[in-house]
C-alpha atoms as a PDB file:
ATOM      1  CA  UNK A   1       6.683 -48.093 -37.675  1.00  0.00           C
ATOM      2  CA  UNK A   2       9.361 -50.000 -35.397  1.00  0.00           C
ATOM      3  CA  UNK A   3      12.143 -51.524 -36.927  1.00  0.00           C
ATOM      4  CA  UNK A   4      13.541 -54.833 -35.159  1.00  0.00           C
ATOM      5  CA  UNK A   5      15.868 -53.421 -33.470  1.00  0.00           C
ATOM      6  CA  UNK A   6      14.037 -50.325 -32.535  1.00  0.00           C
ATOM      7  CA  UNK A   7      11.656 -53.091 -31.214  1.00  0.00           C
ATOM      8  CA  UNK A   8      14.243 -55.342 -29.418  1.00  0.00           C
ATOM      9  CA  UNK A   9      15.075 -52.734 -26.580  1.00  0.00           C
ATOM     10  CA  UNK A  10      11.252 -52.352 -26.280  1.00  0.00           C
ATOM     11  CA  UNK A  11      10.087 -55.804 -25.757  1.00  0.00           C
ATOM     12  CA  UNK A  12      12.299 -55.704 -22.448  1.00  0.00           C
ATOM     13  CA  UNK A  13      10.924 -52.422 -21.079  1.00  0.00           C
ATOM     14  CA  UNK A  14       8.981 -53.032 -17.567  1.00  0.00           C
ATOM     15  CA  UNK A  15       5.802 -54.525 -17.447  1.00  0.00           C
ATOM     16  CA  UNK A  16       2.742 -51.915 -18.350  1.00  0.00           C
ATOM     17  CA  UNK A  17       4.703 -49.824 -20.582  1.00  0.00           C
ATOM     18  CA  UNK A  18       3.577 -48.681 -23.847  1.00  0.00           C
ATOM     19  CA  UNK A  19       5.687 -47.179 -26.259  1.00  0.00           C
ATOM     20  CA  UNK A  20       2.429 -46.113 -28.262  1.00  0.00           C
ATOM     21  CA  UNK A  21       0.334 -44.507 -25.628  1.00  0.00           C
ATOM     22  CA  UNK A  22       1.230 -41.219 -23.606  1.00  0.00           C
ATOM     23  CA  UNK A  23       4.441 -40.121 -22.220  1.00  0.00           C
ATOM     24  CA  UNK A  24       3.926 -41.128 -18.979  1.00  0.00           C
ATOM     25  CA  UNK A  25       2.820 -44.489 -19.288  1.00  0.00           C
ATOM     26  CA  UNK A  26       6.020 -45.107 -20.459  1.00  0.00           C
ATOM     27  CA  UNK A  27       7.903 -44.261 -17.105  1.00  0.00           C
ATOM     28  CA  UNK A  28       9.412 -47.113 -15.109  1.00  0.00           C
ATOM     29  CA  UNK A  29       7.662 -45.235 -12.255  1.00  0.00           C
ATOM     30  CA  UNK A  30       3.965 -45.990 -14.236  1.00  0.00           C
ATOM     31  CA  UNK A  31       5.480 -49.612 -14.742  1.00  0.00           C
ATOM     32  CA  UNK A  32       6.439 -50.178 -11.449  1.00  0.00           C
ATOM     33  CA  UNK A  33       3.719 -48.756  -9.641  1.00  0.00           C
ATOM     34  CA  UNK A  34       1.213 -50.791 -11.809  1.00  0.00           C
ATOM     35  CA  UNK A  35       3.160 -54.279 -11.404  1.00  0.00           C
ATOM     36  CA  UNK A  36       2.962 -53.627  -7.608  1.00  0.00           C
ATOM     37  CA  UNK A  37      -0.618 -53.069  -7.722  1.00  0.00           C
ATOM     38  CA  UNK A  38      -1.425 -55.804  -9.989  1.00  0.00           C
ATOM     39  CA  UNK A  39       1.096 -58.752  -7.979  1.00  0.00           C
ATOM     40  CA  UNK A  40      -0.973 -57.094  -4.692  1.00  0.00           C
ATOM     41  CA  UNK A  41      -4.147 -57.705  -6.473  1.00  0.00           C
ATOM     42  CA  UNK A  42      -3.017 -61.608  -7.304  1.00  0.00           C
ATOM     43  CA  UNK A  43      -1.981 -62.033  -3.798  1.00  0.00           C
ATOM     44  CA  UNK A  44      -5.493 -61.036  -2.220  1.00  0.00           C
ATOM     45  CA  UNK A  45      -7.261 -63.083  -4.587  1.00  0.00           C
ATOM     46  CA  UNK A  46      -5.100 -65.800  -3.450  1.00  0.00           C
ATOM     47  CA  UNK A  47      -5.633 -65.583   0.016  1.00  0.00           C
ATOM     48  CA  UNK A  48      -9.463 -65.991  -0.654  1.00  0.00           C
ATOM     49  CA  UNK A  49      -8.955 -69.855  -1.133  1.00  0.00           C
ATOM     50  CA  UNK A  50      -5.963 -71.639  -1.052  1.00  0.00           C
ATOM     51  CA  UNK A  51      -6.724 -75.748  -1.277  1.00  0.00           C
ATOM     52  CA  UNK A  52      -4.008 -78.136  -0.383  1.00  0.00           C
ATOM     53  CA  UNK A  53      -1.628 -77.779   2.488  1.00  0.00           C
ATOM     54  CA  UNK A  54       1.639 -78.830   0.961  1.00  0.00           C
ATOM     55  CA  UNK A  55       3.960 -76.061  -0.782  1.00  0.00           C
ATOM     56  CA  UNK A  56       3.445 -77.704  -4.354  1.00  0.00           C
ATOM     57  CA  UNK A  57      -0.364 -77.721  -3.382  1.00  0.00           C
ATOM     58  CA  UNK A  58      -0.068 -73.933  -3.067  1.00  0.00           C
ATOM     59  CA  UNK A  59       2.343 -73.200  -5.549  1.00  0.00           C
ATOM     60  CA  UNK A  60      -0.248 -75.534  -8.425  1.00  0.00           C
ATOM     61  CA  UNK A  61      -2.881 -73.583  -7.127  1.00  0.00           C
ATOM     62  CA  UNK A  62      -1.669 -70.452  -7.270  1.00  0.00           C
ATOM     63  CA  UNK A  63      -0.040 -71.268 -11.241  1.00  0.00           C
ATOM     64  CA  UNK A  64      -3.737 -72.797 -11.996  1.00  0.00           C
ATOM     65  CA  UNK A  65      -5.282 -69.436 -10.793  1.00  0.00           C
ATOM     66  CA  UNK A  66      -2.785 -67.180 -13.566  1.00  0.00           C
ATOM     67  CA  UNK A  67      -2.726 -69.778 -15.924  1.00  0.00           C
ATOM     68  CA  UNK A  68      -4.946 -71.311 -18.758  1.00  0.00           C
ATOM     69  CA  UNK A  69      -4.080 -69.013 -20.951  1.00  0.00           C
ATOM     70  CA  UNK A  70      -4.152 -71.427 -23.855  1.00  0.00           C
ATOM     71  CA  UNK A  71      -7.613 -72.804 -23.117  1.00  0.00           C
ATOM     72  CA  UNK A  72      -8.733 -69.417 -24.094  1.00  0.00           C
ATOM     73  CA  UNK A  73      -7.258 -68.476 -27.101  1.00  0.00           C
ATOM     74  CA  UNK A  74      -6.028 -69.711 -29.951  1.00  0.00           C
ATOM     75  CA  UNK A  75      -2.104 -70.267 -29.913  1.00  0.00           C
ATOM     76  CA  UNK A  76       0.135 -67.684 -32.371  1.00  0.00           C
ATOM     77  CA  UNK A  77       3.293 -68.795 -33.650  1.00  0.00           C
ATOM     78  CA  UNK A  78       7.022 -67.385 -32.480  1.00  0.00           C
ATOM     79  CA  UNK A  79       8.801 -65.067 -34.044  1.00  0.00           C
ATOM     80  CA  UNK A  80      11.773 -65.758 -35.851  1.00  0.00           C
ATOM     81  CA  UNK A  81      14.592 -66.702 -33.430  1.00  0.00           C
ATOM     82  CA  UNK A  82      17.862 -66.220 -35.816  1.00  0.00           C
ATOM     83  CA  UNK A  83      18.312 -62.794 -34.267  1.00  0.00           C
ATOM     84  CA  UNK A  84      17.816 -63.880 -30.678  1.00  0.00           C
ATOM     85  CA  UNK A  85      20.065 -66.733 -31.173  1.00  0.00           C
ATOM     86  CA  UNK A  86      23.177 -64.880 -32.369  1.00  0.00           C
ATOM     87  CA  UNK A  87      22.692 -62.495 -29.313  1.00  0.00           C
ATOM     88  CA  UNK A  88      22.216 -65.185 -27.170  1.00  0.00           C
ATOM     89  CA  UNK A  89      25.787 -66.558 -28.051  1.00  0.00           C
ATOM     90  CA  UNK A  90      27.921 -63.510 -28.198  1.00  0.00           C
ATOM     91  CA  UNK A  91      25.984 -62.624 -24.703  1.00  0.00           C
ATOM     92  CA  UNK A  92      27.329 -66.321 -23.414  1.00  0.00           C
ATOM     93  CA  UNK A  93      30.773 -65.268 -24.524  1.00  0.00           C
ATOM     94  CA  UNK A  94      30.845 -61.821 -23.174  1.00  0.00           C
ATOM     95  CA  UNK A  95      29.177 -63.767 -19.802  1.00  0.00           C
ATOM     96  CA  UNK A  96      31.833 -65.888 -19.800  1.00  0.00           C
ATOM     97  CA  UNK A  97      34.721 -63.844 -20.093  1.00  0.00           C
ATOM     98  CA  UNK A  98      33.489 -61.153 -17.245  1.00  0.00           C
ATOM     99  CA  UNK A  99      32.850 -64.549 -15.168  1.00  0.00           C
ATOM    100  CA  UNK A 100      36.711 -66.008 -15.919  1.00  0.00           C
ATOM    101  CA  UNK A 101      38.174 -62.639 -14.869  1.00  0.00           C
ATOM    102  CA  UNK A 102      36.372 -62.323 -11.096  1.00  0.00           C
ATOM    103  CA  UNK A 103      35.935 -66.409 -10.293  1.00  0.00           C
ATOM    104  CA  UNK A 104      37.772 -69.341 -10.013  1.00  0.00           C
ATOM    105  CA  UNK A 105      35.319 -71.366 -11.962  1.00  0.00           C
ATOM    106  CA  UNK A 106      31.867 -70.814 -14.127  1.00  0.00           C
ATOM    107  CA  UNK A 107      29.579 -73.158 -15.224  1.00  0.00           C
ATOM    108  CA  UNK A 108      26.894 -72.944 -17.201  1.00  0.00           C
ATOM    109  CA  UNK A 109      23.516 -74.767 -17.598  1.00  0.00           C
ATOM    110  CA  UNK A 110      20.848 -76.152 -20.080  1.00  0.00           C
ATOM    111  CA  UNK A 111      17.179 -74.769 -19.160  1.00  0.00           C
ATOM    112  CA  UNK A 112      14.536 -77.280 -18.168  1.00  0.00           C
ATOM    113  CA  UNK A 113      10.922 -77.079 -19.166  1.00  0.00           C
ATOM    114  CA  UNK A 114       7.131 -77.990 -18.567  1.00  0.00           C
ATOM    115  CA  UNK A 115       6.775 -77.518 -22.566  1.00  0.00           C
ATOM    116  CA  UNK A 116       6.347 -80.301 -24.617  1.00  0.00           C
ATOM    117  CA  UNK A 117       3.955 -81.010 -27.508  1.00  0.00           C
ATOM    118  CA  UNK A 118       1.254 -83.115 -26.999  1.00  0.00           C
ATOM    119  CA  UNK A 119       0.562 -81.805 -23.037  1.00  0.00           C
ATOM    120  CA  UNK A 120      -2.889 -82.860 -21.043  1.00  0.00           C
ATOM    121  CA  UNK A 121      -5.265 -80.428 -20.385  1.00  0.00           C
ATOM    122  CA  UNK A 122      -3.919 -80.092 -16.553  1.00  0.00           C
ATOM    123  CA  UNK A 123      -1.024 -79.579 -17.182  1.00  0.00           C
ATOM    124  CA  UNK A 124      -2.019 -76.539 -19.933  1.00  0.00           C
ATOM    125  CA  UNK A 125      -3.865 -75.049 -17.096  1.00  0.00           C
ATOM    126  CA  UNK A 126      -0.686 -74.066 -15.125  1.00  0.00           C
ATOM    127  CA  UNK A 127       1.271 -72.382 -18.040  1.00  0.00           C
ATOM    128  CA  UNK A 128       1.120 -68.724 -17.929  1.00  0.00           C
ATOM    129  CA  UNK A 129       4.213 -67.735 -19.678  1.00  0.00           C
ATOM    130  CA  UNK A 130       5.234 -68.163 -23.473  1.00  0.00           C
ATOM    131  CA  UNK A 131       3.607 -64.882 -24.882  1.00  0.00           C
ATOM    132  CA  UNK A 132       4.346 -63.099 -28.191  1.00  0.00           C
ATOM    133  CA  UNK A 133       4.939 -59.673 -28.169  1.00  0.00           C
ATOM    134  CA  UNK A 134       5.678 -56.539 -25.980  1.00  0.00           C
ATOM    135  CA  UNK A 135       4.876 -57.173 -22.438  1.00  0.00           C
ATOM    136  CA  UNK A 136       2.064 -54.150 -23.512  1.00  0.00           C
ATOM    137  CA  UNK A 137       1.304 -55.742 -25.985  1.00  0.00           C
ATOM    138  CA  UNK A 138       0.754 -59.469 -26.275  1.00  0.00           C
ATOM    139  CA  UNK A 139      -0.504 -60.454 -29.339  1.00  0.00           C
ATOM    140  CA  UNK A 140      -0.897 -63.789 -27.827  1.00  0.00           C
ATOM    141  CA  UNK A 141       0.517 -67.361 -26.406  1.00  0.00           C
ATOM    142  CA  UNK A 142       2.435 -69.660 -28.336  1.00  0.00           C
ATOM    143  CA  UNK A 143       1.438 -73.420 -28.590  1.00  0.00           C
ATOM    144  CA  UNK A 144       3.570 -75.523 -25.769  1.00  0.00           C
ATOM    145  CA  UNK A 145       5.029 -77.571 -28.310  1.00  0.00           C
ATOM    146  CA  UNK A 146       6.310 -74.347 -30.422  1.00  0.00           C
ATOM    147  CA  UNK A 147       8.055 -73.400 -26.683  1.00  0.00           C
ATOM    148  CA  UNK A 148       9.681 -76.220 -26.197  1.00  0.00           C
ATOM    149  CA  UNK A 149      11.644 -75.810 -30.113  1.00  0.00           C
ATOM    150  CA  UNK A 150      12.677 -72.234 -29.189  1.00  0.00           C
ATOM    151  CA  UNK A 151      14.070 -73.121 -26.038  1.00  0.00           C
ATOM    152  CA  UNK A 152      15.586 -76.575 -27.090  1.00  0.00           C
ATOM    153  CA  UNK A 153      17.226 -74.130 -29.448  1.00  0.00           C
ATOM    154  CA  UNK A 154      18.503 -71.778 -27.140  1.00  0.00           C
ATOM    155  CA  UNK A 155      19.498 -74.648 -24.943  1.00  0.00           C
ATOM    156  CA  UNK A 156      21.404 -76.343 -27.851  1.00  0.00           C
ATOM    157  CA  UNK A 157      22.996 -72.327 -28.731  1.00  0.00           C
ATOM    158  CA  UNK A 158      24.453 -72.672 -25.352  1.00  0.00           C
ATOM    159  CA  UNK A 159      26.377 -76.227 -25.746  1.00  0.00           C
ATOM    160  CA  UNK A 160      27.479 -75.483 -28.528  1.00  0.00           C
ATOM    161  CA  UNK A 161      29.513 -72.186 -27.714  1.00  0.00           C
ATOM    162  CA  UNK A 162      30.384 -74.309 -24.686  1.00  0.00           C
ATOM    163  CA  UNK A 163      32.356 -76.801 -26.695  1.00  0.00           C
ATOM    164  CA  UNK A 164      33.630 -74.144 -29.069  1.00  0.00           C
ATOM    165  CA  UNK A 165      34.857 -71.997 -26.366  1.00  0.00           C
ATOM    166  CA  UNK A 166      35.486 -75.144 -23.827  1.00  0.00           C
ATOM    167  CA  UNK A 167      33.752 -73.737 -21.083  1.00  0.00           C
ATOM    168  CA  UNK A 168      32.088 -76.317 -18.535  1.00  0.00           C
ATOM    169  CA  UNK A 169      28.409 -76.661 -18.865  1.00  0.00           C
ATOM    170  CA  UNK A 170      25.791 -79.483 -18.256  1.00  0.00           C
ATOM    171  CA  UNK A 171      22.773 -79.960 -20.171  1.00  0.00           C
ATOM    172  CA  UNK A 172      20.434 -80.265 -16.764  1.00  0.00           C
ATOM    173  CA  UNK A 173      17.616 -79.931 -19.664  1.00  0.00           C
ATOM    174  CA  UNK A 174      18.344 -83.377 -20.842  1.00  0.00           C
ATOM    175  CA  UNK A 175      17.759 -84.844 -17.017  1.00  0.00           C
ATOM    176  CA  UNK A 176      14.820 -83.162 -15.903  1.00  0.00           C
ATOM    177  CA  UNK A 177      11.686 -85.061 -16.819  1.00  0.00           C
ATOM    178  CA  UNK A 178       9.590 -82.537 -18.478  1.00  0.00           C
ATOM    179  CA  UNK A 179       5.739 -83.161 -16.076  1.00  0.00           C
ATOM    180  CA  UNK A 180       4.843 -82.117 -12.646  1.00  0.00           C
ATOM    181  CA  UNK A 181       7.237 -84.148 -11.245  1.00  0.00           C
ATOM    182  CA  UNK A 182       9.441 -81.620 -11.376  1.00  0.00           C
ATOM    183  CA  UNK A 183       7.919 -78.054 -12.249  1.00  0.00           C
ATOM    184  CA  UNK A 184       4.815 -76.429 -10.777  1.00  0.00           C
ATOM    185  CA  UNK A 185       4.281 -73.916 -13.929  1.00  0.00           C
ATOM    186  CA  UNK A 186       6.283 -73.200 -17.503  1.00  0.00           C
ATOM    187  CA  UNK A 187       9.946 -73.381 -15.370  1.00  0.00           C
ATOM    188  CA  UNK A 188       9.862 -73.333 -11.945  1.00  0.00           C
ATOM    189  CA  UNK A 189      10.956 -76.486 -10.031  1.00  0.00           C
ATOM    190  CA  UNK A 190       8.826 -77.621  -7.148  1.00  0.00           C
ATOM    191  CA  UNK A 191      10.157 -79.588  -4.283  1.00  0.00           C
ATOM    192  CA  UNK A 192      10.500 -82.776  -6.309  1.00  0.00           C
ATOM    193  CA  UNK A 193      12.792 -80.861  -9.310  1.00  0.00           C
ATOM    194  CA  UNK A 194      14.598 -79.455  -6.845  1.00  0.00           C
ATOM    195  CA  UNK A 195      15.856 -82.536  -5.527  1.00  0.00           C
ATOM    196  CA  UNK A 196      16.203 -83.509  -8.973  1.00  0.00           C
ATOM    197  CA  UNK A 197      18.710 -80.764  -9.654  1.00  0.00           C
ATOM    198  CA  UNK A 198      20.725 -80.553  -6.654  1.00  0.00           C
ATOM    199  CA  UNK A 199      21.160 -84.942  -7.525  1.00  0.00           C
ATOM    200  CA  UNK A 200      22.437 -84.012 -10.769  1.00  0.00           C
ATOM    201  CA  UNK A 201      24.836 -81.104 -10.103  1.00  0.00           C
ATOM    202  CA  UNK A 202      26.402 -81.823  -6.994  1.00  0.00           C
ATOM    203  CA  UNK A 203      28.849 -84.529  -8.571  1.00  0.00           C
ATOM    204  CA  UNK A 204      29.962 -83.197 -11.439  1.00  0.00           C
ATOM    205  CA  UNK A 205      30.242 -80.055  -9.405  1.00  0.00           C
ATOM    206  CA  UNK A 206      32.175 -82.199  -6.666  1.00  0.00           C
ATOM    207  CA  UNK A 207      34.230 -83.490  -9.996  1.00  0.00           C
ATOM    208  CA  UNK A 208      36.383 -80.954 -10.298  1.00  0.00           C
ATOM    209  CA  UNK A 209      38.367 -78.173  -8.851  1.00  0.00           C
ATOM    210  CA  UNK A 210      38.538 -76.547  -6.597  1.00  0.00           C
ATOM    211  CA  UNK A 211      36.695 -79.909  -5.212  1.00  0.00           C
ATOM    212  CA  UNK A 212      38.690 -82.333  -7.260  1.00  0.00           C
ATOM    213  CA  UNK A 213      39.666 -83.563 -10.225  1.00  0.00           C
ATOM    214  CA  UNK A 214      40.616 -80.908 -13.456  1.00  0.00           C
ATOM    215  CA  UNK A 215      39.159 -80.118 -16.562  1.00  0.00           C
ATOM    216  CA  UNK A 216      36.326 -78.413 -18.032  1.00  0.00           C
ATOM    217  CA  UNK A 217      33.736 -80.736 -19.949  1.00  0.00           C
ATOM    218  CA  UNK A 218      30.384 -80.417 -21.648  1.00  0.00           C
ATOM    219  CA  UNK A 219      27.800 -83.197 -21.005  1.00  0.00           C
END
């Protein structure tokens, strides 16, 4: 039996492996060679049919066709996160440091979301992410609404060692509207969130040196 931490290392081993099965398939060659086959398996099935001509028509198509995971099964809850949360901070301060000793400035930033409790049935279809488990081994997909606690969480771990350790950082999570206004799966911004983004950042990025201004701050 695994321990946590025996565990830990595991649950980031490349996609495919198996700590439980043979020796082999526990090779980042037998990894890699299956993710390559898989991801050129996805893309011929995509070229098949692609509807819409606009790059967020593609990209929702494309997230419908891997996702709707949760219409299929029944959602499992998250682990506990107190582990994951203390590594995420000391791993924020250890970030920080490397970054302060090779560049002028580092900021940091909040992560935005599709999640939310209480989603439509659309926008359910184009989650794909949010599973529990080894990436061998999912046991299954958490809820939306369960997702969106552990990373407001992990998004709230982050602002606070900010303003403990007074490093700059932004809570972009806060200003990105959490529909398909701005994402076109769990995280990834379409044309719309990108513009989104780059209207939040580029002032308080323009706020300070070595644009202008001085000072760190945390907003």
């Amino acid at each position: 039996t695994l321990s946590l931490h025996d565990a830990l290392p595991i649950s980031h081993a490349a996609y495919g492996s198996d700590p439980s099965e043979a020796f082999y398939r526990r090779s980042w060659l037998f990894s890699m060679s299956k993710k390559g086959l898989d991801k050129l398996h996805t893309m011929l099935s995509q070229t098949k049919a692609r509807p819409g001509k606009t790059p967020e028509g593609s990209y929702v198509w494309a997230a419908r066709a891997r996702g709707g995971k949760y219409r299929n099964a029944s959602p499992v809850s998250i682990p506990d996160l107190h582990l994951g949360l203390e590594e995420y901070a000391e791993r924020i301060r250890r970030l920080a440091k490397e970054c302060s000793a090779r560049v002028p400035r580092c900021v940091f930033l909040t992560h935005p979301v599709l999640w939310h409790a209480g989603m439509q049935a659309d926008d359910e279809k184009l989650l794909w992410m949010g599973w529990v488990g080894w990436k061998a081994r999912r046991l299954g997909w958490a809820s939306p609404g369960e997702l969106a606690q552990a990373m407001h969480a992990y998004n709230e771990t982050l602002l606070r060692v900010c303003r403990e350790d007074h490093l700059e950082c932004y809570d972009l999570a806060s200003a990105i509207p959490a529909d398909t206004s701005a994402f076109y799966d769990d995280c990834h911004f379409n044309v719309g969130g990108a513009r989104m983004v780059a209207e939040f950042l580029a002032p308080r990025l323009l706020s300070a040196p070595p644009f202008a201004g001085a000072g760190a701050r945390t907003r």
